[in-house]
Protein backbone atom coordinates (compact mmCIF):
# COMPACT_ATOMS: atom_id res chain seq x y z
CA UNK A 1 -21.76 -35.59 6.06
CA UNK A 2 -21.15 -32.13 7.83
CA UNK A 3 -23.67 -30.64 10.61
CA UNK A 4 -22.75 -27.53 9.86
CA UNK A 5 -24.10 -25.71 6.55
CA UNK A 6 -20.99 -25.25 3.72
CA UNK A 7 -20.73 -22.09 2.03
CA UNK A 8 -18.53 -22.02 -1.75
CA UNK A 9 -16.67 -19.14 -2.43
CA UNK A 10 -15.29 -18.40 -6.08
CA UNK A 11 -12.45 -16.11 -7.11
CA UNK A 12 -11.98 -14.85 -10.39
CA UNK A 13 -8.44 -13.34 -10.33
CA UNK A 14 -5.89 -12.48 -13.26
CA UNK A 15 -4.70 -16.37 -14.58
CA UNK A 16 -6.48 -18.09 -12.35
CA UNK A 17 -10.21 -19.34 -10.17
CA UNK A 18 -9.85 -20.21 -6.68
CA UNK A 19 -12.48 -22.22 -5.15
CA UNK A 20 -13.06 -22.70 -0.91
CA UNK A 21 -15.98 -24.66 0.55
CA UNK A 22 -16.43 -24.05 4.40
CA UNK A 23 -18.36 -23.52 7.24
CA UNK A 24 -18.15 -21.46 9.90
CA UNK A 25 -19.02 -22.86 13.49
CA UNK A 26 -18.94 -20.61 16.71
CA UNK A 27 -17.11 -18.26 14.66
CA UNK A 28 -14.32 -20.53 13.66
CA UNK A 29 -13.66 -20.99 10.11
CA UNK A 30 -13.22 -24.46 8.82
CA UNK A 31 -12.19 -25.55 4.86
CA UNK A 32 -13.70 -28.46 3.58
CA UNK A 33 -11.73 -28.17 0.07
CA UNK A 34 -9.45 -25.53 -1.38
CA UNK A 35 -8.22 -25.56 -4.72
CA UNK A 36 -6.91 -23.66 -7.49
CA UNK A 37 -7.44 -23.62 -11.05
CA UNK A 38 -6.11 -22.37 -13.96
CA UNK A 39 -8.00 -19.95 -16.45
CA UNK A 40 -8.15 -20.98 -19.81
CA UNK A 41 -8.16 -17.23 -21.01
CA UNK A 42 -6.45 -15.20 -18.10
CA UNK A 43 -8.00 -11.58 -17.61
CA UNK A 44 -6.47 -8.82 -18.99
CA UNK A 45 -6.44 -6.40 -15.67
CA UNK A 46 -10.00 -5.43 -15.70
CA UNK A 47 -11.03 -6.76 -19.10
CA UNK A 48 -12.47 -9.99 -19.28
CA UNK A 49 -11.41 -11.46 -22.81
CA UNK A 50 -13.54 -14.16 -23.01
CA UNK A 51 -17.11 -14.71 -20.97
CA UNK A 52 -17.77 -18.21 -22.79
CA UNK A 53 -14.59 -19.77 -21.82
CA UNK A 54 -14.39 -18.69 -18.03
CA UNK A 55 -18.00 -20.41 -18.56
CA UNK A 56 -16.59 -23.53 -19.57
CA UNK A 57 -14.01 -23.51 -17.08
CA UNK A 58 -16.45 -23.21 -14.10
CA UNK A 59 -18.66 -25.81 -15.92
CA UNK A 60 -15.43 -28.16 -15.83
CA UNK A 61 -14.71 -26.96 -11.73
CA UNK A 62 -18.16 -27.16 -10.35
CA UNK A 63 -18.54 -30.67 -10.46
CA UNK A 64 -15.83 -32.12 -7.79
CA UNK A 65 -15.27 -35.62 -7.64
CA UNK A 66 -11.76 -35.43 -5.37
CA UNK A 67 -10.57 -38.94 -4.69
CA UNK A 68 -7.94 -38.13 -2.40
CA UNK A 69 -10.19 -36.20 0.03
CA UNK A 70 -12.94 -38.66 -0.82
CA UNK A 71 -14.84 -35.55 -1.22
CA UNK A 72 -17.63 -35.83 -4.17
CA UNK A 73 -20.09 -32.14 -4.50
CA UNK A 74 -21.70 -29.33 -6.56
CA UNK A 75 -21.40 -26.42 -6.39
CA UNK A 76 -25.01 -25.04 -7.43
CA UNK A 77 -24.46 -21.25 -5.88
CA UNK A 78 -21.44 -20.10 -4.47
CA UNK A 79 -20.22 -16.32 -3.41
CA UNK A 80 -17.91 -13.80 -6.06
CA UNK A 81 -14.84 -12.86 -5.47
CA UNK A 82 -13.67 -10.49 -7.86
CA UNK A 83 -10.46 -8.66 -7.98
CA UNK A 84 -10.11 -4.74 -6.79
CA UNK A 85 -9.30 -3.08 -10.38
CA UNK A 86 -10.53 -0.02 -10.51
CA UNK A 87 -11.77 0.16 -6.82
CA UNK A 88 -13.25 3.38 -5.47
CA UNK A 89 -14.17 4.02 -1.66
CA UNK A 90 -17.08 6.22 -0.82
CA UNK A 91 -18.81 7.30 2.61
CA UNK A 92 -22.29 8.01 3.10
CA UNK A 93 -25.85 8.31 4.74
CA UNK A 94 -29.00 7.68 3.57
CA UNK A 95 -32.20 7.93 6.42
CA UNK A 96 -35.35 5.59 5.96
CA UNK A 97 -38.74 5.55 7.03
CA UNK A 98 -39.70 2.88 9.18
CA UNK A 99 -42.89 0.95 8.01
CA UNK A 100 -44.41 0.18 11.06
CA UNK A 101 -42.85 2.27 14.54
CA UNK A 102 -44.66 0.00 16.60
CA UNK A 103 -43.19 -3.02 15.23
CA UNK A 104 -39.74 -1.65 15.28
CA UNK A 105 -37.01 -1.81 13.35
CA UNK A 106 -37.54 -4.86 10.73
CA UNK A 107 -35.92 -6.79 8.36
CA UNK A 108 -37.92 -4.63 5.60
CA UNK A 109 -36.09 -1.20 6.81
CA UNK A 110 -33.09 -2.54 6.80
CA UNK A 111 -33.13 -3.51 3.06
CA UNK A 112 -34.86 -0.56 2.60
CA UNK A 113 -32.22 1.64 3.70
CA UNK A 114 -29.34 -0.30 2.17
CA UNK A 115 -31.47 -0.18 -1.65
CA UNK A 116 -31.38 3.45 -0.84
CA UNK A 117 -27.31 3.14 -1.44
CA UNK A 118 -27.33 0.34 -3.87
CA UNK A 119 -29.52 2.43 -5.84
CA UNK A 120 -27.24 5.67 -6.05
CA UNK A 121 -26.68 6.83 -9.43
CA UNK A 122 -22.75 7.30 -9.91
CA UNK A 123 -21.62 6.61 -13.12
CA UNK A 124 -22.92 3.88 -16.21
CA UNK A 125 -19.06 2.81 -15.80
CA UNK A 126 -19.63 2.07 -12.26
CA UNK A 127 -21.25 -0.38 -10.26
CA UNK A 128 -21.58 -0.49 -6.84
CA UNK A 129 -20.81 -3.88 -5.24
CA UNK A 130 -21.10 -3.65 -1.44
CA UNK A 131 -22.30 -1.54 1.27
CA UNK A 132 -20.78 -2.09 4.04
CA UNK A 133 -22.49 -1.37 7.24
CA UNK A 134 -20.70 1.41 9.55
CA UNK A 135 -23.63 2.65 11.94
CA UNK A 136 -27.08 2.53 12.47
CA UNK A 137 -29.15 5.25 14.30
CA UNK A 138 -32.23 6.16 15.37
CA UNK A 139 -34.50 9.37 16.38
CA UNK A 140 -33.04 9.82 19.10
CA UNK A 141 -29.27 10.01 18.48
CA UNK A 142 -28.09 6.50 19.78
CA UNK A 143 -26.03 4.54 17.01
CA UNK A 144 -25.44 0.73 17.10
CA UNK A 145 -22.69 -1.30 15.28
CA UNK A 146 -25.33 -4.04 14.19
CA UNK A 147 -29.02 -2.91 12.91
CA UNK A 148 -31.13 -2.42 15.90
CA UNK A 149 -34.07 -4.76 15.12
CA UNK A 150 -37.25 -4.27 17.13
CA UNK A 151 -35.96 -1.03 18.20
CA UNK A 152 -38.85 1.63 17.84
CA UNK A 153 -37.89 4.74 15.55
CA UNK A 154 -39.49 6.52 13.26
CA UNK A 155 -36.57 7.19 11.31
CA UNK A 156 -33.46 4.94 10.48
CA UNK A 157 -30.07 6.01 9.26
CA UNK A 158 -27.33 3.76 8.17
CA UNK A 159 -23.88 5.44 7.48
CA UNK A 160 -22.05 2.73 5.62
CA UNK A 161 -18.88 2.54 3.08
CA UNK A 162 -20.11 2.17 -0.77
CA UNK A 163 -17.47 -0.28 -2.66
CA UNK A 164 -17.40 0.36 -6.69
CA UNK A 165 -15.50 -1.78 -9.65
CA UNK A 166 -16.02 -1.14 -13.23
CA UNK A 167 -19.48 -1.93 -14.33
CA UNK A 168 -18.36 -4.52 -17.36
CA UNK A 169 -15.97 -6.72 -15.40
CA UNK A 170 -18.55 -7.42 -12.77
CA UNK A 171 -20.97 -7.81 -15.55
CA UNK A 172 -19.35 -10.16 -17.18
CA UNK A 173 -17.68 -12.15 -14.72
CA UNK A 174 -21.51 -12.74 -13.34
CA UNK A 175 -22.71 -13.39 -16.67
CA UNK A 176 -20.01 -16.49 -16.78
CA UNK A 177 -20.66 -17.49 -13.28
CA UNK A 178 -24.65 -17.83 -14.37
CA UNK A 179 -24.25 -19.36 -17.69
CA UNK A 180 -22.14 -21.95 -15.59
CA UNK A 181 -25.27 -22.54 -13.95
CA UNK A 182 -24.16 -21.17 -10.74
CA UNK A 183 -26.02 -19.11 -8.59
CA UNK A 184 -24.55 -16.09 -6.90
CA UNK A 185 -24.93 -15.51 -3.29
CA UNK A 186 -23.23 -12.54 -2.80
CA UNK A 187 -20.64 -11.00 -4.98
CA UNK A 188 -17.53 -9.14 -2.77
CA UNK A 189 -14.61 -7.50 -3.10
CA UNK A 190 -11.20 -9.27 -2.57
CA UNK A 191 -9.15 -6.46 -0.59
CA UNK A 192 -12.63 -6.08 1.36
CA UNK A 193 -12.70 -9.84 1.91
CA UNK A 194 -8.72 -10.23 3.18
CA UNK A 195 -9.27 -7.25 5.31
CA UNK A 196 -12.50 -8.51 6.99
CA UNK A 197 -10.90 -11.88 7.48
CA UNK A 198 -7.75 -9.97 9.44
CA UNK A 199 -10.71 -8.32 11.53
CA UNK A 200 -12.07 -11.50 12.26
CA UNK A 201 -9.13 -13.47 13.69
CA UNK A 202 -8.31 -10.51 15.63
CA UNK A 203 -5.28 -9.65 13.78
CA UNK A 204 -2.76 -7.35 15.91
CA UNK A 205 -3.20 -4.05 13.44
CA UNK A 206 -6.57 -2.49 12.26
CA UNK A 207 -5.09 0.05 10.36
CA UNK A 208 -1.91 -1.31 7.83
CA UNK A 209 -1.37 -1.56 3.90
CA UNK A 210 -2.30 -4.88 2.47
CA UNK A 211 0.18 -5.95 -0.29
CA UNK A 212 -2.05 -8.25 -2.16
CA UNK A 213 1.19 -10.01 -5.04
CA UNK A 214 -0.61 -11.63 -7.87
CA UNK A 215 0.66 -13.09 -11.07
CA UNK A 216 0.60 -10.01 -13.14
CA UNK A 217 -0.66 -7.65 -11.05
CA UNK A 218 0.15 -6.21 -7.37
CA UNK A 219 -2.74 -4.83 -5.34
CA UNK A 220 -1.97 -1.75 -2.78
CA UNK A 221 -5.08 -1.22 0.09
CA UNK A 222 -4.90 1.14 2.89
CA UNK A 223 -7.08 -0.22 5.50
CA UNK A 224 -7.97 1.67 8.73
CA UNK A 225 -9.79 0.55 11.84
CA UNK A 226 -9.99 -3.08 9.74
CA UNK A 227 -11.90 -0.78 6.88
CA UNK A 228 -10.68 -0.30 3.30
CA UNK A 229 -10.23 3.02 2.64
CA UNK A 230 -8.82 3.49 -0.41
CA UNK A 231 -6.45 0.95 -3.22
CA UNK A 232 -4.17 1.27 -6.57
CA UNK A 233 -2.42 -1.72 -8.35
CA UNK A 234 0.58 -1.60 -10.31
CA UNK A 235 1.17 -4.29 -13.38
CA UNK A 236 4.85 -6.23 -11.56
CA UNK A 237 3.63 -9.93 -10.15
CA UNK A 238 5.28 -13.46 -9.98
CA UNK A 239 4.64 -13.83 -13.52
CA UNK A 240 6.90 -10.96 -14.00
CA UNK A 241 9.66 -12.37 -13.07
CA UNK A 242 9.11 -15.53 -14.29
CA UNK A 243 9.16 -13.67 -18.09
CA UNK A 244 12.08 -11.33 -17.32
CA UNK A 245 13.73 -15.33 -16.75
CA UNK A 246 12.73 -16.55 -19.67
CA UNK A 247 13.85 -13.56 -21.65
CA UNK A 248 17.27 -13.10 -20.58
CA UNK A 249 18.47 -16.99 -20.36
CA UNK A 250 16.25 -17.78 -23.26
CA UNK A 251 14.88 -20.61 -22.01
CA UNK A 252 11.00 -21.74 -21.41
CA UNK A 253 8.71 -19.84 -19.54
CA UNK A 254 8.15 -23.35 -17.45
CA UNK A 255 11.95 -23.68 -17.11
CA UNK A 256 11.94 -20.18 -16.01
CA UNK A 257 9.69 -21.05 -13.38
CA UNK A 258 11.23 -23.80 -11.71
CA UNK A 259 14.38 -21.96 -11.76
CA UNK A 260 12.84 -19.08 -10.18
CA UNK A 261 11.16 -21.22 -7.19
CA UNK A 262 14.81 -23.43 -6.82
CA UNK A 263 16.85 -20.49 -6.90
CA UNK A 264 15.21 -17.13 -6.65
CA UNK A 265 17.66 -14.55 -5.17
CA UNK A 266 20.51 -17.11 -3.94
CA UNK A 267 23.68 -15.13 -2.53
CA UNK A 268 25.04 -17.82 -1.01
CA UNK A 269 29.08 -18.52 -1.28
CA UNK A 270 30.15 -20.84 -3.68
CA UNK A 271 33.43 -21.70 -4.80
CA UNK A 272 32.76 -23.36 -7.96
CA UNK A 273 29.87 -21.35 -9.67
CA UNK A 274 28.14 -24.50 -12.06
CA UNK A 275 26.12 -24.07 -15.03
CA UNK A 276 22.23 -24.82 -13.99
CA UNK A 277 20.64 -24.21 -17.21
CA UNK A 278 21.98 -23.75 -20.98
CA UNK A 279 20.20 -22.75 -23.89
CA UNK A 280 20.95 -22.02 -27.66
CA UNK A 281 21.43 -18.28 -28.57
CA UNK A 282 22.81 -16.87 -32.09
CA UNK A 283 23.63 -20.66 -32.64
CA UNK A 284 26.03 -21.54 -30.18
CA UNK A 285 24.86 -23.18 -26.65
CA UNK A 286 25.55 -20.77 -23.80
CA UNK A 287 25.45 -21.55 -20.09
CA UNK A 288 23.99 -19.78 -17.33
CA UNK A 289 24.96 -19.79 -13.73
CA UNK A 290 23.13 -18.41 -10.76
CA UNK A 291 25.50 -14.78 -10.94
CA UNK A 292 22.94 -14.69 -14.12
CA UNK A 293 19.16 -15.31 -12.13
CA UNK A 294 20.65 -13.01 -9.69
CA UNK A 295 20.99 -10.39 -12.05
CA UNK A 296 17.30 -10.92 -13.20
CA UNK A 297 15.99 -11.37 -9.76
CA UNK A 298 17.82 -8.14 -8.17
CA UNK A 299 16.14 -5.94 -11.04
CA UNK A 300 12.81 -7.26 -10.28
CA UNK A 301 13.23 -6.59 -6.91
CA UNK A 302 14.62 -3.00 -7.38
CA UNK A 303 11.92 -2.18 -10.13
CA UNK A 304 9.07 -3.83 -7.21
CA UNK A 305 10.62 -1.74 -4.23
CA UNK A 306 9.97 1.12 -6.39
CA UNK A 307 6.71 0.74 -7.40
CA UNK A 308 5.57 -0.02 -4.29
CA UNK A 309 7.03 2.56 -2.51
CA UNK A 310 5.91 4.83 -5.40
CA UNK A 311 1.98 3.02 -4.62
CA UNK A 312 2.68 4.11 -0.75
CA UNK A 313 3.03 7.76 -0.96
CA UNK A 314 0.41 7.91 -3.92
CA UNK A 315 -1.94 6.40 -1.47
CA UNK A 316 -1.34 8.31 1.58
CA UNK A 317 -0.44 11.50 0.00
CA UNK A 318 -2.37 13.51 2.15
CA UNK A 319 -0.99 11.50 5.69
CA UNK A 320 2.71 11.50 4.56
CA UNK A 321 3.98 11.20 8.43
CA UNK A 322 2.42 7.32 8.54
CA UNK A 323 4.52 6.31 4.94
CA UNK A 324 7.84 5.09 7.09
CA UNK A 325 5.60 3.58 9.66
CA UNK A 326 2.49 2.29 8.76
CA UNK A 327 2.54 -1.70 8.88
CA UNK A 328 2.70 -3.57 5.96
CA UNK A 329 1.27 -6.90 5.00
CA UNK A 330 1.91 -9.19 2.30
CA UNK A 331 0.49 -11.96 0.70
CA UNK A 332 0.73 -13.84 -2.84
CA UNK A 333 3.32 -16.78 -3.42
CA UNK A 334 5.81 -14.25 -4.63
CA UNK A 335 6.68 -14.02 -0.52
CA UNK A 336 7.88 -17.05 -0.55
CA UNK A 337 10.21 -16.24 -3.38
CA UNK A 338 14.02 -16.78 -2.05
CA UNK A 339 15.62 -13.26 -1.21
CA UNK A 340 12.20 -11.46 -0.87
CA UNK A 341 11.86 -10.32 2.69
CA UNK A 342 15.42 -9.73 2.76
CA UNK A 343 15.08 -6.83 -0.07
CA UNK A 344 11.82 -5.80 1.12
CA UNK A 345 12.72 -5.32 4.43
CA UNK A 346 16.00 -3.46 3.48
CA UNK A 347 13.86 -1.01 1.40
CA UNK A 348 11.56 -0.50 3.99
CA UNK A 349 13.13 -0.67 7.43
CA UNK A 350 11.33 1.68 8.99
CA UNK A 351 7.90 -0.07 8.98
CA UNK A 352 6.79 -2.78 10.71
CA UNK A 353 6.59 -6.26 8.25
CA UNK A 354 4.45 -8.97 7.98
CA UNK A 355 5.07 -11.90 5.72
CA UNK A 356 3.61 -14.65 7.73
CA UNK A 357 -0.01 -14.16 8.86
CA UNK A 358 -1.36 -16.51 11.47
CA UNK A 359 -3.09 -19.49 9.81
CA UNK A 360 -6.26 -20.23 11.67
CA UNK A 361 -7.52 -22.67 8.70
CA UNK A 362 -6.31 -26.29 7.89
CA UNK A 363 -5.65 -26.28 4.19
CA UNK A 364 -6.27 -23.13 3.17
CA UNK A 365 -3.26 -20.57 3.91
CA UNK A 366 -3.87 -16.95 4.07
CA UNK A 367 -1.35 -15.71 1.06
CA UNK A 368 -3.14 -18.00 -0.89
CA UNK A 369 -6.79 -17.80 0.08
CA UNK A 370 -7.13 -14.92 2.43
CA UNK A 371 -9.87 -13.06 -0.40
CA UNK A 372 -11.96 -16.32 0.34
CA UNK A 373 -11.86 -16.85 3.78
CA UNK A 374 -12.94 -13.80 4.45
CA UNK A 375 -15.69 -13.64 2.02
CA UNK A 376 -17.62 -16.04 4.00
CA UNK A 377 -16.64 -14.27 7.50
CA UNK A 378 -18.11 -11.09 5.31
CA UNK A 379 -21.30 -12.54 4.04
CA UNK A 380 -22.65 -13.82 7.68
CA UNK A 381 -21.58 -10.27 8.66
CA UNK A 382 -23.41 -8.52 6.65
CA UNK A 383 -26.30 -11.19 6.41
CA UNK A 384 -26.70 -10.87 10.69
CA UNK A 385 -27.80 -6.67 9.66
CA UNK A 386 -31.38 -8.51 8.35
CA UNK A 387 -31.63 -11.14 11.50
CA UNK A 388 -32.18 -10.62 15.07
CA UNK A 389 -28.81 -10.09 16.89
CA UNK A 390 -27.35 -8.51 19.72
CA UNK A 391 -27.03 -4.40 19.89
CA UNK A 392 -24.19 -2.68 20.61
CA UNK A 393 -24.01 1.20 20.83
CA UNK A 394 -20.97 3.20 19.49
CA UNK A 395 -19.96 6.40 19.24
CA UNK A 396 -19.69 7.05 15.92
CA UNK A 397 -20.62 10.47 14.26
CA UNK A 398 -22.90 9.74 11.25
CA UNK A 399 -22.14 11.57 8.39
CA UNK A 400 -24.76 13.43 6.31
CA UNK A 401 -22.39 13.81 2.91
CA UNK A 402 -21.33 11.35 0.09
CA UNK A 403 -17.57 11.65 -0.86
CA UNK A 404 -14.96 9.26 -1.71
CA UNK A 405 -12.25 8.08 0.54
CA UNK A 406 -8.75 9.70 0.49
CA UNK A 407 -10.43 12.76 -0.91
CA UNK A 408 -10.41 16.11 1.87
């Protein structure tokens, strides 16, 4: 049905799994299907509750039989996405042996180099999930972008950014992937993934904050030169809101919801302020008007304009001139929450805003699958470091010392 080899991504994120099936031809990114999914047992931040049932859940998803789309598949192997909890940033190099020098550089060194990383010894609580290529170089100084294969060196050195998460959620988030009977390609990091997908479409800023909104959680990434440097999260998402809803009219959590999506922050003029939702509380019915979401929606706001700005200067302590101008781009349905970009841009008027991100992909909008898209821009990337490509010299110094990002 499709020249073109499809790829399946998989995102394991707070309440929910996202699943994309593409391909990418001359560079060009197109979705096949794109669909989210509830989890049965939503992660608690880090902590996954329940292997078995996220099992059973990607059991149920794997097997597509979409009628609409007339799109029937399985998805036998697909690549991880998993959520940036507990993300550390680290720069290093690590120098190789070639096997052979009159051979040249081969597929063999490369790997060999990049175990050399993979292998580092940083902590049992730690595992390291990529390595992402920086520089290559040889003997004789020059550094290319891409591995130089067939180049003759004795020695190769790869400087190259070491992503960690903590060792039991990727652990068990594999474990349920496998026991779903799904084999794992390649397991990457969303805020990695977003960011390489912004790279990729040639997105007008290399160097921004990434405002990743969730459900429960919001996700804070410094990027720079397309390149995550270093992220925090704080615990205020759509979900959030939704509750702080629920609480105060006491009505549903799914009543909440809807009211939040009709409504959100509505300041608009009205004469006769109507009753849109009434509820029993202490016995009697009361009503509630939109004064009352307001209310709810204007704290949330507040309490999110704090934390985030409280996220910003946490993150770029150390740089504190770039905090009132640094771009800053958002993503998560929450942006599309009425009276969002208004407060966000009043708390934050100094810095550039992005809320709408080009959409290069039929079907499959950035806020909502950005982590995916660029997971399969990512794996070819990093793939085309073990196959016979183009070189490209650079510039770049190669370090000689491992240290985490954001650190002097």
């Amino acid at each position: 049905m499709y020249m073109e080899k499809l790829t399946n991504v998989i995102e394991i994120k707070n309440k929910s799994i996202r699943v994309l099936i593409g391909y990418l031809i001359e560079n060009k990114l197109k979705a096949v299907y794109a669909k989210k999914f509830k989890l049965s047992v939503p992660l608690n931040d880090a902590d996954v509750l329940d292997v078995g049932s996220i099992t059973l859940d990607l059991e149920k998803i794997k097997n597509i039989n979409d009628q609409d789309l007339n799109f029937k598949y399985t998805i036998r192997n697909a690549i991880l996405v998993l959520p940036s909890f507990g993300l550390e940033v680290y720069n290093a190099s690590k120098t190789t042996n070639v096997v052979n020098y009159d051979r040249g550089i081969n597929e063999i060194d490369v790997r060999n180099v990049v175990s050399l990383f993979e292998n580092e010894s940083i902590s049992p609580m730690i595992q390291i999930v990529n390595v992402i290529p920086n520089s290559f170089s040889i003997d004789n100084g020059e550094s290319f972008s891409k591995s130089p294969l067939g180049v003759k060196t004795r020695k190769l050195t790869l400087d190259a950014y070491v992503y960690t998460l903590p060792f039991k959620m990727v652990d068990d988030l594999s474990r349920a992937m496998l026991n779903a009977n799904i084999k794992i390609d390649n397991i990457l990091i969303s805020s990695v993934s977003s960011s390489n997908y912004l790279k990729n479409i040639n997105f007008k800023y290399n160097t921004y904050i990434l405002i990743d909104i969730g459900s429960k959680n919001t996700f804070v990434t410094v990027i720079k030169n397309s390149i995550v440097q270093v992220s925090t999260f704080f615990d205020l998402g759509g979900d959030t809101l939704t509750k702080n809803i629920a609480n105060e009219l006491n009505i549903s959590f799914e009543d909440a919801d809807k009211l939040k999506i009709i409504y959100g922050l509505d300041n608009s003029a009205n004469t006769f302020n109507a009753p849109i939702c009434k509820s029993i509380k202490d016995g009697t019915y009361v009503k509630y008007t939109k004064i009352d979401i307001n209310k709810v929606v204007n704290n949330f706001l507040h309490e999110f304009n704090d934390y985030l700005l409280n996220s910003i200067k946490n993150l770029l302590k150390d740089n504190q001139e770039f905090i009132s101008r640094i771009p800053l781009i958002f993503k998560g349905s929450t942006i599309k929450l009425n009276g969002f970009k208004e407060s966000v841009s009043k708390n934050f008027y100094t810095n550039t805003l992005e809320f709408n991100v080009s959409e290069n992909v039929v079907g499959a909008p950035f806020i909502q699958y950005g982590d995916l898209l660029g997971a399969i821009y990512l794996d070819k990337e990093l793939e085309s470091n073990y196959k016979d490509v183009s070189q490209t010299l650079v510039n770049d110094n190669v370090t000689s010392s491992l240290r985490r990002e954001g650190d002097n």
